[in-house]
Protein backbone atom coordinates (compact mmCIF):
# COMPACT_ATOMS: atom_id res chain seq x y z
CA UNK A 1 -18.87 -8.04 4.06
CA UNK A 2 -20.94 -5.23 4.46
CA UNK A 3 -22.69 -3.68 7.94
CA UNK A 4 -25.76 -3.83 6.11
CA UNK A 5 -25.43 -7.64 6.07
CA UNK A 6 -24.81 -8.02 9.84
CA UNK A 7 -27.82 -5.92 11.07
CA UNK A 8 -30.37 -7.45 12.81
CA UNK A 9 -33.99 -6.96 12.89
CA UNK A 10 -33.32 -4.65 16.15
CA UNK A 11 -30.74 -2.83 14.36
CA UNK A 12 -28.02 -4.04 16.34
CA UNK A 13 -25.19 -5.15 15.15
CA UNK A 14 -22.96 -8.81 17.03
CA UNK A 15 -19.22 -9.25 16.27
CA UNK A 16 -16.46 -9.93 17.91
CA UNK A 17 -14.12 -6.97 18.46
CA UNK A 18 -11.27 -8.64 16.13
CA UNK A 19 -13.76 -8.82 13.07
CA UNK A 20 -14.59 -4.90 14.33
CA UNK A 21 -10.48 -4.24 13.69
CA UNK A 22 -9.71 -5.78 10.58
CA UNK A 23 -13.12 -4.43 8.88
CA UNK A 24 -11.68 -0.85 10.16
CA UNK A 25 -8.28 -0.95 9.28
CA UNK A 26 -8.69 -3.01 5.81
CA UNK A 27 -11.27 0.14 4.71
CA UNK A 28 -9.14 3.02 6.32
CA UNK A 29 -5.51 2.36 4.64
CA UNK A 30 -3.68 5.41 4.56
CA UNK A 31 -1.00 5.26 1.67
CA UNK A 32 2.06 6.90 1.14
CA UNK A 33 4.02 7.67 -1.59
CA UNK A 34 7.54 7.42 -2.38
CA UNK A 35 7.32 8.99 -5.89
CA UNK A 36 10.26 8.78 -7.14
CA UNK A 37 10.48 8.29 -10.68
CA UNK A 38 7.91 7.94 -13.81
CA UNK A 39 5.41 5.84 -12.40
CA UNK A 40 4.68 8.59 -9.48
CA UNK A 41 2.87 10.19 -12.75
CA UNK A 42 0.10 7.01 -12.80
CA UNK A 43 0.05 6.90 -8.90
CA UNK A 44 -1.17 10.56 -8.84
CA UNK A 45 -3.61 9.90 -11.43
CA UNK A 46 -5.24 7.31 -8.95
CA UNK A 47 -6.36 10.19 -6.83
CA UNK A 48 -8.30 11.83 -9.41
CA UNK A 49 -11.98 11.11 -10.44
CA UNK A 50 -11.59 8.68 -13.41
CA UNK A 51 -9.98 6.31 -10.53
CA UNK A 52 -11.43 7.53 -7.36
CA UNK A 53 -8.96 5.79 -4.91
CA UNK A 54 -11.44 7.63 -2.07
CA UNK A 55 -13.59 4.52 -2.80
CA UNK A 56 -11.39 2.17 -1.01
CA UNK A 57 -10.63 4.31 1.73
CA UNK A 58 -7.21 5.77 0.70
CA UNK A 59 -8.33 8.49 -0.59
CA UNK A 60 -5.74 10.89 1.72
CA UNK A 61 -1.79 10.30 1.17
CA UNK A 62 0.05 10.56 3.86
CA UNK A 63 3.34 12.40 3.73
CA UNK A 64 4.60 11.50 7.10
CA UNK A 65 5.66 7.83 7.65
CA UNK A 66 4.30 7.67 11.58
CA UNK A 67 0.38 8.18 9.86
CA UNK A 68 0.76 5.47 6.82
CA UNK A 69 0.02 2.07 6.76
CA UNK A 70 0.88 1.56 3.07
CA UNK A 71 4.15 2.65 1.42
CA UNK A 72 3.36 2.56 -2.48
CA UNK A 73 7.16 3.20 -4.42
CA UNK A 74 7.44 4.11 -8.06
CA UNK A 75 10.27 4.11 -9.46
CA UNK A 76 13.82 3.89 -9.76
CA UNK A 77 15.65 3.21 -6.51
CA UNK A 78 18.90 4.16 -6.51
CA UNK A 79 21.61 2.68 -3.57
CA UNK A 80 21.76 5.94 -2.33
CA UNK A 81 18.22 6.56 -2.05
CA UNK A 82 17.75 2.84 -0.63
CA UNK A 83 18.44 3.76 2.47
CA UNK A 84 16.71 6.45 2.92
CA UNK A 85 13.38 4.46 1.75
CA UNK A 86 14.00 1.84 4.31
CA UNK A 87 14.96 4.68 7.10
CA UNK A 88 11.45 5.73 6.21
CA UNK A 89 9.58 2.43 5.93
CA UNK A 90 11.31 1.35 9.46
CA UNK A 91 9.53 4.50 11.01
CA UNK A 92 5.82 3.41 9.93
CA UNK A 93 4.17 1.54 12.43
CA UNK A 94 3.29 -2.26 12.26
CA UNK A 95 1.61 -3.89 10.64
CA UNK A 96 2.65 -1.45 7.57
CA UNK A 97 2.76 -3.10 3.54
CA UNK A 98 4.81 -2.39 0.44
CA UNK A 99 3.54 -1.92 -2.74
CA UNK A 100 5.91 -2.20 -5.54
CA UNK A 101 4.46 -0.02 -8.77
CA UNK A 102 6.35 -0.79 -11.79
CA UNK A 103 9.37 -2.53 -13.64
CA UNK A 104 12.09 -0.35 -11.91
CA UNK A 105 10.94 -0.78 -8.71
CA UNK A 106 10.02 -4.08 -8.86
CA UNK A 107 12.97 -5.09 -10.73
CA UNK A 108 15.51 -2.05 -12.01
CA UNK A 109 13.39 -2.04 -14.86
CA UNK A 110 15.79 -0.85 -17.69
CA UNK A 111 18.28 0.74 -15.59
CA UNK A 112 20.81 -2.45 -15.08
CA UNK A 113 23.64 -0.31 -14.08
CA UNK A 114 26.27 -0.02 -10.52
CA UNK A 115 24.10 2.67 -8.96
CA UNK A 116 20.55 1.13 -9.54
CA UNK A 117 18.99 -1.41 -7.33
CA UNK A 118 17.42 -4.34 -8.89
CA UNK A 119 14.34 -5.12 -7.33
CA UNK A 120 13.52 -3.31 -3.88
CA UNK A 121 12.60 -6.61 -2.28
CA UNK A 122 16.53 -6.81 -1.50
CA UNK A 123 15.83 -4.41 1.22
CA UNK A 124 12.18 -4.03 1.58
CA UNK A 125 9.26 -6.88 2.04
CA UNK A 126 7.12 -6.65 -0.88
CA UNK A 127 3.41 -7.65 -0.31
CA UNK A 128 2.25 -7.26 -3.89
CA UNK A 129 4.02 -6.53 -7.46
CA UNK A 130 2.37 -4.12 -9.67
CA UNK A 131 3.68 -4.88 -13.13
CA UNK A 132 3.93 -2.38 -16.25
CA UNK A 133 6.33 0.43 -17.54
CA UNK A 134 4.25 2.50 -16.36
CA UNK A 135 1.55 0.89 -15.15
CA UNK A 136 -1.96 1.79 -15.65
CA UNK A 137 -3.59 3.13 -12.43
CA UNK A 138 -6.02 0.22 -11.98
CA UNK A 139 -3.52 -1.66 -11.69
CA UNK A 140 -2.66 0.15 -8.97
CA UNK A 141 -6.15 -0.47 -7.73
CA UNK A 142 -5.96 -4.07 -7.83
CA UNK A 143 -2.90 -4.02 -6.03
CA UNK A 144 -4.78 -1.71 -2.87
CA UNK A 145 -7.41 -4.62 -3.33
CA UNK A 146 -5.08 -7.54 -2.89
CA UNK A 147 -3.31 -5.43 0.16
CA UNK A 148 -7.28 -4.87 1.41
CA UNK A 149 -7.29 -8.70 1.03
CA UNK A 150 -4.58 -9.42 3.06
CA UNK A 151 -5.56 -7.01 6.18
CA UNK A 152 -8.96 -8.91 6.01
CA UNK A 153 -8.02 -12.15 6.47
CA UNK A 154 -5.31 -11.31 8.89
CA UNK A 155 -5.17 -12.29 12.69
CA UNK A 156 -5.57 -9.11 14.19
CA UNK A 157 -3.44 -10.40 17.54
CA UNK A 158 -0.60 -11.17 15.95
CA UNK A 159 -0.56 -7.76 14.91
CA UNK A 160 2.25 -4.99 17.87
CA UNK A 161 0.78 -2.00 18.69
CA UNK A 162 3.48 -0.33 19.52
C-alpha cells in the first residue's frame, strides 16, 4: 500500500506509528552478500539495470554486518567457513533474514563430501529458499519480495532494538 492511497483530501496523511515502521523498513532492506561461490555471479547481476534491485529498495549492499538487515549467501559453505558466516550473521542486528541463493547453499548442491555443509539451515535460520544451479536473478527478486512480505506483515513490537 502506497502513500498515495492514504492521503487525504487535506493532504495529510493518519497511521499509526507501527504501520509507519514496517512500511519503512520493508522498502529500505539493506542486503548483504556473502558471495561465496558461483551463484555470487547472478547476485551481482541483480544490481545492474536489466534487474534493477534499486526498485525494491536494496539497491546499496552492505559490506559491514552492523548496517544489513538481509544476509543473501551463494554458494558453497564449507565447515570452515560456517563459522565464520554465522560469526557474521550473529553481529547483524535484529530483526535480520537469510536468504539462501542456490542448490549448494540451500542444500550442498553437488558437493556431498566431509568438508561441505549440506544445507546452511543447520546453522543459520533460513527465511526463504531460492532454488536453481545458478539461479536466475529474478529469482532472486522474488525471494527480496517474499522477505518484503514477511517485514510487512510483521508485528513491529515484537521486534529488540538493541
Amino acid at each position: 500500500m502506497g502513500l498515495e492511497e492514504r492521503l487525504s483530501n487535506d493532504g495529510f496523511v493518519t497511521s499509526k506509528i507501527d504501520e509507519l515502521i514496517k512500511w519503512g523498513r520493508k522498502n529500505a532492506l539493506w542486503p548483504m552478500p556473502m558471495g561465496i561461490s558461483c551463484c555470487a555471479i547472478e547476485m551481482m547481476a541483480v544490481a545492474g539495470p536489466r534487474f534493477d534491485i534499486s526498485r525494491f529498495g536494496s539497491e546499496v549492499f552492505r559490506f559491514s554486518p552492523r548496517q544489513s538487515d538481509v544476509m543473501i549467501v551463494a554458494g558453497t559453505v564449507t565447515y570452515k567457513m560456517a563459522k565464520v558466516v554465522r560469526k557474521i550473521y550473529d553481529q547483524m542486528p535484529d530483526p535480520k533474514w537469510v536468504i539462501a541463493m542456490g542448490a549448494c547453499t540451500s542444500s550442498g548442491g553437488m558437493y556431498r563430501t566431509y568438508s561441505v555443509v549440506q544445507g546452511i539451515d543447520q546453522f543459520l535460520p533460513v527465511d526463504v529458499y531460492v532454488a536453481g544451479c545458478p539461479p536466475r536473478p529474478d529469482n532472486l527478486l522474488n525471494a527480496l519480495i517474499k522477505i518484503q512480505e514477511k517485514v510487512g506483515s510483521k508485528d513491529t513490537s515484537s521486534f529488540s532494538y538493541n
